[in-house]
Protein backbone atom coordinates (compact mmCIF):
# COMPACT_ATOMS: atom_id res chain seq x y z
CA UNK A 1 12.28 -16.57 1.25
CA UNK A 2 11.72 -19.28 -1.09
CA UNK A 3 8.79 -18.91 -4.04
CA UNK A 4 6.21 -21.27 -1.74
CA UNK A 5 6.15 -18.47 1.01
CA UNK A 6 3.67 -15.69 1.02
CA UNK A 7 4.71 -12.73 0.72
CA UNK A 8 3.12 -9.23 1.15
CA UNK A 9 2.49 -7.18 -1.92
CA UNK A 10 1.19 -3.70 -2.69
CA UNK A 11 -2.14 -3.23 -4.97
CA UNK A 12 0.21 -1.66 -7.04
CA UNK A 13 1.58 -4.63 -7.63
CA UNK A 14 -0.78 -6.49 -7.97
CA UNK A 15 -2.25 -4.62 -10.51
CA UNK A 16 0.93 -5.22 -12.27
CA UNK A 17 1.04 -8.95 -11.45
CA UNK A 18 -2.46 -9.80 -12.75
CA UNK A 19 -2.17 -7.21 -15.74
CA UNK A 20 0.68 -9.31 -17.03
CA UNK A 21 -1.35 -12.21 -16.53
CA UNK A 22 -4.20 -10.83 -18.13
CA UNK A 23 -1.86 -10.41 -21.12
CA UNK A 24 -0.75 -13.96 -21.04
CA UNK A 25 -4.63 -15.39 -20.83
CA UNK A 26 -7.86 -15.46 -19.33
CA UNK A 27 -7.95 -14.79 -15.60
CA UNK A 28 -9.89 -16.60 -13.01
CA UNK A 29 -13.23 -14.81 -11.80
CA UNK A 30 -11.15 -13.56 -8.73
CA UNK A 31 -8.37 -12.54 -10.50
CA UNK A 32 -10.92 -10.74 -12.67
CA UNK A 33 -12.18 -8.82 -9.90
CA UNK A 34 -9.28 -8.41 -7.75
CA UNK A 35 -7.73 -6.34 -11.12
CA UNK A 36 -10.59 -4.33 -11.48
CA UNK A 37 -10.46 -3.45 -7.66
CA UNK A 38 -6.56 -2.21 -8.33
CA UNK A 39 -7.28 -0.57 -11.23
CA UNK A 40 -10.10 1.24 -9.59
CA UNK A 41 -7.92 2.14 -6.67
CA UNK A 42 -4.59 2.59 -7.17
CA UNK A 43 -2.77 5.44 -7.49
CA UNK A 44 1.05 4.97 -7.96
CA UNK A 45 3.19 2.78 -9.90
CA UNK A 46 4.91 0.24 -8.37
CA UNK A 47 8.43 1.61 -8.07
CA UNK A 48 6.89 4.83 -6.37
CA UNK A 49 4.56 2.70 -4.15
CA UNK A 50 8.12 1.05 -3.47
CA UNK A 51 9.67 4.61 -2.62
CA UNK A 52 7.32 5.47 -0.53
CA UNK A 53 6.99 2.68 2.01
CA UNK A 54 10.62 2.56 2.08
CA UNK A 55 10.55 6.29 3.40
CA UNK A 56 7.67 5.39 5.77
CA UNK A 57 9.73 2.36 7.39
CA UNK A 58 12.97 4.75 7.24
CA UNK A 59 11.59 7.79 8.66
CA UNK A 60 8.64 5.97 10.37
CA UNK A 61 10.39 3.03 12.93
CA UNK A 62 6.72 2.68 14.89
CA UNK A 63 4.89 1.52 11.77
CA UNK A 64 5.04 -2.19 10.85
CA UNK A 65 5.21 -3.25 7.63
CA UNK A 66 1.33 -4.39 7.35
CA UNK A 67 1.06 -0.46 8.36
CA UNK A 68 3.44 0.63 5.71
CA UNK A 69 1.80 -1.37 3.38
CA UNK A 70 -2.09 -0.48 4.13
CA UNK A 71 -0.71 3.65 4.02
CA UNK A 72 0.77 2.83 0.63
CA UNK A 73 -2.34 1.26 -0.76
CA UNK A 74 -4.78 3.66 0.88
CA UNK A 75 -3.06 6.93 0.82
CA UNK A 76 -4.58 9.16 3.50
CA UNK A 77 -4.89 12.69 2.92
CA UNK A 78 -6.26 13.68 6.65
CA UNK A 79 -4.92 12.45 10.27
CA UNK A 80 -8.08 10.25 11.01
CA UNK A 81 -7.11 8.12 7.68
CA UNK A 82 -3.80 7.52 9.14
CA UNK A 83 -5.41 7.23 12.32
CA UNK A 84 -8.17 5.02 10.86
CA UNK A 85 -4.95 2.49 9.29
CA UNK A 86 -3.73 2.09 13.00
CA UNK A 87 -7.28 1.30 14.40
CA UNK A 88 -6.57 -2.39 15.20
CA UNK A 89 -3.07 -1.11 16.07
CA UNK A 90 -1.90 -1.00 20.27
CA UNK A 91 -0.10 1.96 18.77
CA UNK A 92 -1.92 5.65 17.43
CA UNK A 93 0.36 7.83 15.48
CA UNK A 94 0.46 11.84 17.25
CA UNK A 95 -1.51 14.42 15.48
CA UNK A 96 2.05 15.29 14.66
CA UNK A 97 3.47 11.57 13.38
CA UNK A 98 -0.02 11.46 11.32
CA UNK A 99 0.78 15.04 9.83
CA UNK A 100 4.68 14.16 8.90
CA UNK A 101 3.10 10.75 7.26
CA UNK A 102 0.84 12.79 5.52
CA UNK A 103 4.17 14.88 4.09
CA UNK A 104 5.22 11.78 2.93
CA UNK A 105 2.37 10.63 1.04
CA UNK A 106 2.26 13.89 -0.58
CA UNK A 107 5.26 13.64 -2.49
CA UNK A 108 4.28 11.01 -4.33
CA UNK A 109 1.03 11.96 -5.20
């Protein structure tokens, strides 16, 4: 993948991105307000966020990664917020798959 191409990225890392940035200079207005939104929100460094969606694609083979990443970002506690990430999904997670993802996200919490 060469620098040009987009790329997916966790808020955690973007929070990391734009803090470094920050530290550089001044940020643009939506840079401005895209940090605030990760600061508000995130949870879990970026080498846990990391961990953790590579044990969701490992243990998880039915979630793409735009699920793994949207779990990682939004951490659901309950089966309807996992069920809520696969909404637009042709897929829906068990009450069981929701409750082992749920495991997951635990132990990084």
């Amino acid at each position: 993948m060469s620098e040009d191409e987009p790329r997916s990225v966790s808020l955690s890392e973007v929070k990391e991105l734009l803090s470094e940035e920050a530290e550089k200079g001044e940020l643009s207005y939506e840079q401005t307000l895209a940090l605030s939104h990760a600061e508000k929100f995130v949870k879990l460094s970026v080498e846990e966020t990391e961990a953790l969606m590579d044990e969701l694609k490992e243990n998880f083979d039915f979630m793409s990664e735009e699920l793994v990443y949207k779990t990682a970002d939004i951490l659901p506690e309950t089966e309807n917020g996992v069920r809520a990430i696969f909404q637009q999904d042709r897929f829906t997670p068990s009450n069981e798959d929701a409750e082992q993802i749920i495991k997951v996200i635990k132990k990084y919490k």
